[in-house]
N, C-alpha and C. Protein backbone atom coordinates (compact mmCIF):
# COMPACT_ATOMS: atom_id res chain seq x y z
N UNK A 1 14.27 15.69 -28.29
CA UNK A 1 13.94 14.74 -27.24
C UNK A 1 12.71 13.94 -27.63
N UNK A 2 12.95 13.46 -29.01
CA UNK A 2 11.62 12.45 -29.33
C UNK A 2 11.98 10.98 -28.71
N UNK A 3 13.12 10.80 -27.96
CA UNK A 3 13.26 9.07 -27.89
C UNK A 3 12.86 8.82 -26.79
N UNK A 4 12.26 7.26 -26.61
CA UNK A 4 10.96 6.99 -26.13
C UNK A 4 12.02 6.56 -24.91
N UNK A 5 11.77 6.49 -23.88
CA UNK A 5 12.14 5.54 -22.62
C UNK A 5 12.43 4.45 -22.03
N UNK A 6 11.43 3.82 -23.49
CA UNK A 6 11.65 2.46 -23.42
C UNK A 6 10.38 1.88 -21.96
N UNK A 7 10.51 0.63 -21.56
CA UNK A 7 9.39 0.45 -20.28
C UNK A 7 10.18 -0.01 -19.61
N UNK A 8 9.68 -0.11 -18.18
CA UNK A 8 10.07 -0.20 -17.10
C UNK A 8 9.65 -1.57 -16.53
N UNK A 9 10.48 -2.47 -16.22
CA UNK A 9 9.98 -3.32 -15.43
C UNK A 9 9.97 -3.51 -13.84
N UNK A 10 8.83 -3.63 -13.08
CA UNK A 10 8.70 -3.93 -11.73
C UNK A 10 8.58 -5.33 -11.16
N UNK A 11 9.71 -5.61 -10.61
CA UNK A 11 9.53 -6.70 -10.04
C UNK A 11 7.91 -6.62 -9.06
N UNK A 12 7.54 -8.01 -9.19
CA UNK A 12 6.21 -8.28 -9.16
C UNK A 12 6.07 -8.86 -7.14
N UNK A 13 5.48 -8.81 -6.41
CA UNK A 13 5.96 -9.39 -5.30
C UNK A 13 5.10 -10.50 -5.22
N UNK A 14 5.40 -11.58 -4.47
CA UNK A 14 5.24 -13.12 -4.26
C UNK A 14 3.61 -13.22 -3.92
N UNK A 15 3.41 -12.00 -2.69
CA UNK A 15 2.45 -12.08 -1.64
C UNK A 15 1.57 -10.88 -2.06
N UNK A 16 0.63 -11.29 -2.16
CA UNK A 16 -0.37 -9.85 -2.84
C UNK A 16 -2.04 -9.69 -1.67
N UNK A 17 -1.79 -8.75 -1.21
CA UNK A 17 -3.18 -8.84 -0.22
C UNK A 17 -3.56 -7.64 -0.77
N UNK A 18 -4.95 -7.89 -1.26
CA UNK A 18 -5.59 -6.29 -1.81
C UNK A 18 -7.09 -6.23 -0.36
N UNK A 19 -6.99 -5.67 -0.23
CA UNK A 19 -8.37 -5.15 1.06
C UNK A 19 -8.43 -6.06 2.11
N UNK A 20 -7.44 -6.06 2.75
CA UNK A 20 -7.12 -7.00 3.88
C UNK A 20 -7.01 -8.79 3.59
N UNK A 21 -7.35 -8.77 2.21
CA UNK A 21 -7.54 -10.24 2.01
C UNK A 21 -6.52 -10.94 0.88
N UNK A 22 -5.58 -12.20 1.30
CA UNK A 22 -4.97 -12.78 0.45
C UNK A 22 -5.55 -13.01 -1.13
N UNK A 23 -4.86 -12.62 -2.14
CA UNK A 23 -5.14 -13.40 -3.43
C UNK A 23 -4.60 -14.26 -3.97
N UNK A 24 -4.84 -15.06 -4.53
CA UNK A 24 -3.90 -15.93 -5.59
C UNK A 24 -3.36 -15.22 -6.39
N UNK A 25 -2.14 -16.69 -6.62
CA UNK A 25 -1.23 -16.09 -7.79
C UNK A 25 -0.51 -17.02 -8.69
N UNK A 26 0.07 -16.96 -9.45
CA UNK A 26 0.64 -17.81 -10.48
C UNK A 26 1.60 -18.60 -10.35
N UNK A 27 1.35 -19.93 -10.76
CA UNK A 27 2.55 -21.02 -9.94
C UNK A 27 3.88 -20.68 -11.44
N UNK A 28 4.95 -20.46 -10.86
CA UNK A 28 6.29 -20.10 -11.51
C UNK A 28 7.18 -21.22 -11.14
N UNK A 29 7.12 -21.77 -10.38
CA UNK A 29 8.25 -22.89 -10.03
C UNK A 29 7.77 -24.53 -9.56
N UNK A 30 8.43 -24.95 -9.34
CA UNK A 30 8.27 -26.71 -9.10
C UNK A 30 7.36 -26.34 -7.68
N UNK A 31 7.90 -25.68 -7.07
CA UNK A 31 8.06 -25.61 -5.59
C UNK A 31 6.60 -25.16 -5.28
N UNK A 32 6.25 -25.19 -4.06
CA UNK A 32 5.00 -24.51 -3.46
C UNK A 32 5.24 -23.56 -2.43
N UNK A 33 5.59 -22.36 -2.57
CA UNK A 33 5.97 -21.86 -1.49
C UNK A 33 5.13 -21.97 -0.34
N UNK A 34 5.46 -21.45 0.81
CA UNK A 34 5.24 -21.28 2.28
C UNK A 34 4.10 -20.28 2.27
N UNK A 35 2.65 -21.02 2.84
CA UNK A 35 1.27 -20.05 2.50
C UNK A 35 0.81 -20.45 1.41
N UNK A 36 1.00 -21.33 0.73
CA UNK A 36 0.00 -21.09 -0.50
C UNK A 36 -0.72 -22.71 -0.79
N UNK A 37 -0.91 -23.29 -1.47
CA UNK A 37 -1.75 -24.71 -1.45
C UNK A 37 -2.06 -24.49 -3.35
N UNK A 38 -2.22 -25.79 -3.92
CA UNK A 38 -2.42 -25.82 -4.85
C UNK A 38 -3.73 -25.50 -5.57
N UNK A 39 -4.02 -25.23 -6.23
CA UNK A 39 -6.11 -25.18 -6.62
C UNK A 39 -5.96 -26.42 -7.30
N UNK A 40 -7.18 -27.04 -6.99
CA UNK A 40 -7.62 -28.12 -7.43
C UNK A 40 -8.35 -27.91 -8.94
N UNK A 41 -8.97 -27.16 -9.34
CA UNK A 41 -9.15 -27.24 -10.70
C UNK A 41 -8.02 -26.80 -11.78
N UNK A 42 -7.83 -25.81 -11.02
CA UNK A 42 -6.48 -25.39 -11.86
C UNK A 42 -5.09 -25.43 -11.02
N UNK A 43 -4.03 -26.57 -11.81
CA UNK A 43 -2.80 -26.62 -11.05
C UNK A 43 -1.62 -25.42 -11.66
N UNK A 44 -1.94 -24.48 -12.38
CA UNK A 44 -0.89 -23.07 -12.08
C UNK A 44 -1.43 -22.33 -11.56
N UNK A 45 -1.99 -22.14 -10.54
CA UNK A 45 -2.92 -21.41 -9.50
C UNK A 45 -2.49 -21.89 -8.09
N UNK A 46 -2.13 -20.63 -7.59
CA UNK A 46 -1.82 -20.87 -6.20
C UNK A 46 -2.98 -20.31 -5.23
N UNK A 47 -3.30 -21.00 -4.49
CA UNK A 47 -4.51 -20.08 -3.53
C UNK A 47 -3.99 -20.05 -2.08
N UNK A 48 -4.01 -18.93 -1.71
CA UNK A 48 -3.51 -18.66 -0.61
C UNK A 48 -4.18 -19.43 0.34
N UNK A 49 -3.52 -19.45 2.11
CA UNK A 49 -3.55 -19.92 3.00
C UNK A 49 -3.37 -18.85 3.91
N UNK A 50 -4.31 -18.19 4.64
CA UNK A 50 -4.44 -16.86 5.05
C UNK A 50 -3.89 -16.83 6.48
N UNK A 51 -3.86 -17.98 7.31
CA UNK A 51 -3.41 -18.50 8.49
C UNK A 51 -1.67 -18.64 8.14
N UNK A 52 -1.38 -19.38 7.42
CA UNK A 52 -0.06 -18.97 7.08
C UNK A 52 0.82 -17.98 6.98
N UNK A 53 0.24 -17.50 5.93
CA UNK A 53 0.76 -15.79 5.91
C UNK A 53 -0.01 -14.88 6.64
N UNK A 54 -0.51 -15.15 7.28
CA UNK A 54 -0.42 -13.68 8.50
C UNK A 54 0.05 -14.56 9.20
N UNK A 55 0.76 -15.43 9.87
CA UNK A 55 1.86 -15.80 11.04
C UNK A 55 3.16 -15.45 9.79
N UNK A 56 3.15 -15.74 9.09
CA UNK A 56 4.33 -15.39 8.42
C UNK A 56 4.61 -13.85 8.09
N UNK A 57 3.69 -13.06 8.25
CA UNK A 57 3.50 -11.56 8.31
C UNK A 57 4.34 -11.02 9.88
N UNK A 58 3.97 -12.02 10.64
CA UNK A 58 4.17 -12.08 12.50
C UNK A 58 5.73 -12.28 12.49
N UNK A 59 6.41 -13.56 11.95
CA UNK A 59 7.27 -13.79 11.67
C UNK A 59 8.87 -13.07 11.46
N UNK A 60 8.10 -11.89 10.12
CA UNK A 60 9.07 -10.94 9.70
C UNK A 60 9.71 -10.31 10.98
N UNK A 61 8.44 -9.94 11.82
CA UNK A 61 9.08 -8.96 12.28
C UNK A 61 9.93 -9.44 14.01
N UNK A 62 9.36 -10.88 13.87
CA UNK A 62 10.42 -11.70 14.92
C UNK A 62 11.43 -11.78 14.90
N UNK A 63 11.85 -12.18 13.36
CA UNK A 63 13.17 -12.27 13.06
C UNK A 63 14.14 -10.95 13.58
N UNK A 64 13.82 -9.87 13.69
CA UNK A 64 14.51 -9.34 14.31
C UNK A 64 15.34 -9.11 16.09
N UNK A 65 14.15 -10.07 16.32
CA UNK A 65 14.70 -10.22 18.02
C UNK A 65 15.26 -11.64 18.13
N UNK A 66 14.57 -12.59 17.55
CA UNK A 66 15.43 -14.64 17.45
C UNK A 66 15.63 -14.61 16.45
N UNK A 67 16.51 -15.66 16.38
CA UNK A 67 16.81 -16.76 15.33
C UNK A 67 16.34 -16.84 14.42
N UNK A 68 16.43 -16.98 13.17
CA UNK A 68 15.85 -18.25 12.21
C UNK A 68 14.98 -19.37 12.30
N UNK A 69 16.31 -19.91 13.02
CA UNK A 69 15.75 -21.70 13.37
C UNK A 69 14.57 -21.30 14.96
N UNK A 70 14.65 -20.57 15.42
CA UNK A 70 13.55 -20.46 16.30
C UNK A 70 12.11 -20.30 15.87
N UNK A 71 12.20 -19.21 14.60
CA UNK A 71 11.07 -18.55 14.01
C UNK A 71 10.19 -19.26 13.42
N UNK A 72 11.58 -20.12 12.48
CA UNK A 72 10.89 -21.03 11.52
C UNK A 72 10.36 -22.58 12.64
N UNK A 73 10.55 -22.52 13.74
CA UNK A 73 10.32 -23.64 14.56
C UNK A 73 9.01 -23.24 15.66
N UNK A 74 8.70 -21.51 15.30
CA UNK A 74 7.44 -21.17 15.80
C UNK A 74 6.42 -21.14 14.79
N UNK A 75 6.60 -20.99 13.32
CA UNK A 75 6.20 -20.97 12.29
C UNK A 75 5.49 -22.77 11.92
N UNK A 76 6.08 -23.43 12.21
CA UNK A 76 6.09 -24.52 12.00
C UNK A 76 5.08 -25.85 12.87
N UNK A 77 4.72 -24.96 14.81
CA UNK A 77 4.41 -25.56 15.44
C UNK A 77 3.36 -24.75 14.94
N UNK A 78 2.73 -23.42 15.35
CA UNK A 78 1.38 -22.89 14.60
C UNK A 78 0.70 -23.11 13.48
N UNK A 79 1.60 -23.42 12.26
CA UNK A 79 0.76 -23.71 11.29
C UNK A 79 0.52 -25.13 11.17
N UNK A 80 1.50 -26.20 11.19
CA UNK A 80 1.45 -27.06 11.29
C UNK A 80 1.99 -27.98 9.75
N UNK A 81 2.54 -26.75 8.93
CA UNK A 81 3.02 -26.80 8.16
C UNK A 81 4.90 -26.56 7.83
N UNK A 82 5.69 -27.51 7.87
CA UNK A 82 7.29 -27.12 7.78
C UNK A 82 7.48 -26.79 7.13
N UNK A 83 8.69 -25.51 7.47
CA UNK A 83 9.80 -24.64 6.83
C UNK A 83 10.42 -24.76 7.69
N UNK A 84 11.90 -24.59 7.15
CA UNK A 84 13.25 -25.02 7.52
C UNK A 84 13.68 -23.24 7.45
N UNK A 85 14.31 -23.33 8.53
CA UNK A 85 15.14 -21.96 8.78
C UNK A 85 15.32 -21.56 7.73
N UNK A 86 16.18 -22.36 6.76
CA UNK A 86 17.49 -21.58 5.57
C UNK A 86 15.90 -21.06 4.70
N UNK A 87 14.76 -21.92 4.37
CA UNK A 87 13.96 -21.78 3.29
C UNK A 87 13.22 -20.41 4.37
N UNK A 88 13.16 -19.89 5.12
CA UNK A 88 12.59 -18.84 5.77
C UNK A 88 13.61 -17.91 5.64
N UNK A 89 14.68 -17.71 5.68
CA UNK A 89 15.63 -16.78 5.81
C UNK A 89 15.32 -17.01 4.17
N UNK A 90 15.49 -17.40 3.20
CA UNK A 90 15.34 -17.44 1.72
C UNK A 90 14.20 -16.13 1.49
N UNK A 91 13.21 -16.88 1.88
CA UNK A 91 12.20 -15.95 1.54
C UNK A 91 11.87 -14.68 1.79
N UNK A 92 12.54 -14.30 3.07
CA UNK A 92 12.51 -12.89 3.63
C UNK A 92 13.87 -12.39 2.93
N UNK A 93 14.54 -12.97 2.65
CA UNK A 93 15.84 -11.86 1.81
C UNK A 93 15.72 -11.69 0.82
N UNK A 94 14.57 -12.28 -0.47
CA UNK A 94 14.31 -12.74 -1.30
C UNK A 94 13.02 -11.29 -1.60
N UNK A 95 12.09 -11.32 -0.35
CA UNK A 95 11.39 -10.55 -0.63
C UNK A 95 12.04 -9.07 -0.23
N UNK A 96 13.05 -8.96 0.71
CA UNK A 96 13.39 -7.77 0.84
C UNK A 96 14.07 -6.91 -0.16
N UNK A 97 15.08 -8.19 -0.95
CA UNK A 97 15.54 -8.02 -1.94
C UNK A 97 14.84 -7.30 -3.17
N UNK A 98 13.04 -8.10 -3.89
CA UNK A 98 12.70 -7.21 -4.36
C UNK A 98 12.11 -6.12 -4.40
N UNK A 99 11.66 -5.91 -3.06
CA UNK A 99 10.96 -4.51 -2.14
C UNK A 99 11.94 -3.36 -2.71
N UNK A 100 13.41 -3.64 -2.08
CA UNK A 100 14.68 -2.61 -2.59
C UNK A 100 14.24 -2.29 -3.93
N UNK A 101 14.79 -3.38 -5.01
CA UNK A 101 14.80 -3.09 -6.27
C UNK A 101 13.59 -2.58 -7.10
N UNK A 102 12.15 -2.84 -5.97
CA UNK A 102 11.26 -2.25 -7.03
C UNK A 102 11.31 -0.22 -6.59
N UNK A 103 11.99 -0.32 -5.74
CA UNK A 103 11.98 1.22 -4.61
C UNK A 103 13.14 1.79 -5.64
N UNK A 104 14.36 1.27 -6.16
CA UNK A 104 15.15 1.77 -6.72
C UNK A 104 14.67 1.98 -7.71
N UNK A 105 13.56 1.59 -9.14
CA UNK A 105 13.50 1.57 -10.26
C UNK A 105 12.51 2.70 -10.10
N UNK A 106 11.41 2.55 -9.02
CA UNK A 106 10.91 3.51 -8.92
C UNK A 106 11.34 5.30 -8.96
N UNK A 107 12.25 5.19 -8.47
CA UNK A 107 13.31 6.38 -7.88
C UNK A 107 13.86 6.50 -9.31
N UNK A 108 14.26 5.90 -10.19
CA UNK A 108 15.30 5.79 -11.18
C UNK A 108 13.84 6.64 -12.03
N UNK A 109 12.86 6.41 -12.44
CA UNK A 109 11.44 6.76 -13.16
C UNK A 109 11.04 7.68 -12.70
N UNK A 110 10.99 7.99 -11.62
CA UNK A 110 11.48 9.58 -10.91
C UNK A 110 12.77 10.41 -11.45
N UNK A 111 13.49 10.28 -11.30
CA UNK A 111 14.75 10.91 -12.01
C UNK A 111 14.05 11.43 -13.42
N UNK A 112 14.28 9.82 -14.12
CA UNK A 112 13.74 10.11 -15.87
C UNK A 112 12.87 11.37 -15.96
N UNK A 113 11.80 11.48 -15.30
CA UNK A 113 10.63 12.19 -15.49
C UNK A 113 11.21 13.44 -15.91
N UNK A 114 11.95 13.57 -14.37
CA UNK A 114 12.25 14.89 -14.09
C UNK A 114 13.22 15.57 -15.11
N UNK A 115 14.30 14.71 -15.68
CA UNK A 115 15.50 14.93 -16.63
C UNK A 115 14.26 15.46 -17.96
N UNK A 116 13.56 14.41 -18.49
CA UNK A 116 12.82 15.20 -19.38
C UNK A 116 12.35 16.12 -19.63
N UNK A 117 11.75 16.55 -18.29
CA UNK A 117 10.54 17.66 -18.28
C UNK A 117 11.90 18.84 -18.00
N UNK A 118 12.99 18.79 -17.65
CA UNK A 118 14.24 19.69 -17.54
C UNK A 118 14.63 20.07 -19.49
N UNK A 119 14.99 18.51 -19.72
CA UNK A 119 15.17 19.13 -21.30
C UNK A 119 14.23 19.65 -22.44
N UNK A 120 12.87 19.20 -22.07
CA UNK A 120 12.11 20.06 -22.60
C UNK A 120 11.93 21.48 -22.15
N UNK A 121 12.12 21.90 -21.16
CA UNK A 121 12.06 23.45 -21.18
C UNK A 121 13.58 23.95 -21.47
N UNK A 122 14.57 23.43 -21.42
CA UNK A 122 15.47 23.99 -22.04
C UNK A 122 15.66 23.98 -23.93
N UNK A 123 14.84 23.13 -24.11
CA UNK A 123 14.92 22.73 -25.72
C UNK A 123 13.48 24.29 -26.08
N UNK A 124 13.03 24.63 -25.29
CA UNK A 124 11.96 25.21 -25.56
C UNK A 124 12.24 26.48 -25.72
N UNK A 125 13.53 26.67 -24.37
CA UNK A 125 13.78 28.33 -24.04
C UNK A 125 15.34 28.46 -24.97
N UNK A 126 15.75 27.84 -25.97
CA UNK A 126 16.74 27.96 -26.88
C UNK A 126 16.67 28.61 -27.81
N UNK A 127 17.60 29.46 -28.10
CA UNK A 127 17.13 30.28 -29.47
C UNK A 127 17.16 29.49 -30.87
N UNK A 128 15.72 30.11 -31.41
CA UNK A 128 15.88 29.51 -32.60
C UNK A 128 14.92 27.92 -32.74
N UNK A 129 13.94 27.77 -31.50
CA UNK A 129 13.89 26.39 -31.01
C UNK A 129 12.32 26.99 -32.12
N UNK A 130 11.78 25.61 -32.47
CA UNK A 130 10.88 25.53 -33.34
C UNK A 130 9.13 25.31 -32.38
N UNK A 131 8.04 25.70 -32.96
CA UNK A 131 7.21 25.42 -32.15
C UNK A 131 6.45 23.79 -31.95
N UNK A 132 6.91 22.90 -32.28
CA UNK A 132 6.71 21.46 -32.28
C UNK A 132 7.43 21.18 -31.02
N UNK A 133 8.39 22.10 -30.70
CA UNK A 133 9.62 21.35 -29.62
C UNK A 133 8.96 21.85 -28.14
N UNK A 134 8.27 23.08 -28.47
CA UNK A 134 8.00 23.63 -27.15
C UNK A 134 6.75 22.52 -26.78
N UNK A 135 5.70 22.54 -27.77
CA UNK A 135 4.53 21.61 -27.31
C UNK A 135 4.86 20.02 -26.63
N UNK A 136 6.23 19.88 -27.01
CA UNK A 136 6.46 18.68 -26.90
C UNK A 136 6.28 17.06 -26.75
């Protein structure tokens, strides 16, 4: 069991708040998403809009009682900034989407661990097994 695992990639998420406070992040597309504003010295730099995304934090969890087109039309009168339903429903399926997949890979790197640390003690407790295999 010398072969390596190879690495793992984690999808990265859009919205990053470390100690209650928005950070910037890296412009990836044409687009400007919803919450963020350009930096003026540097244009691949996104700097958050903290009023934005915390109504858009508010948002998520509206969507479960209205609409879309309501949310994004309460979203829209508070900030004072437009989004269109479909581009709000985008973004929340978008982020839920990679929430899942980083929860699955996680789980999957869990497994791995465990499969290893299984075949190393069986490679260990085999007759005949060498002492390089047990240290592993």
């Amino acid at each position: 069991m010398t072969r390596s695992l190879g690495k793992w990639k984690l999808p990265q998420p859009t919205d990053i708040k470390e100690d209650d406070e928005w950070i910037s992040i890296p412009r990836i597309a044409r687009t400007i998403p919803f919450g963020y504003i350009q930096d003026n010295d540097d244009p691949d730099i996104l700097r958050p809009v903290s009023k934005e995304l915390d109504l858009l934090e508010k948002a998520r969890q509206h969507v479960n009682q209205y609409s879309y087109r309501e949310v994004a039309n309460w979203l829209t009168a508070n900030t004072g900034r437009s989004i269109s339903h479909i581009g709000l429903r985008k973004r929340l399926m978008n982020e839920r989407r990679r929430k899942d997949k980083a929860k699955s890979i996680r789980q999957w790197a869990e497994y791995a661990q465990k499969a290893i640390a299984k075949a190393n003690q069986i490679e260990a407790e085999r007759t005949g097994a060498s002492t390089t295999a047990a240290t592993g």
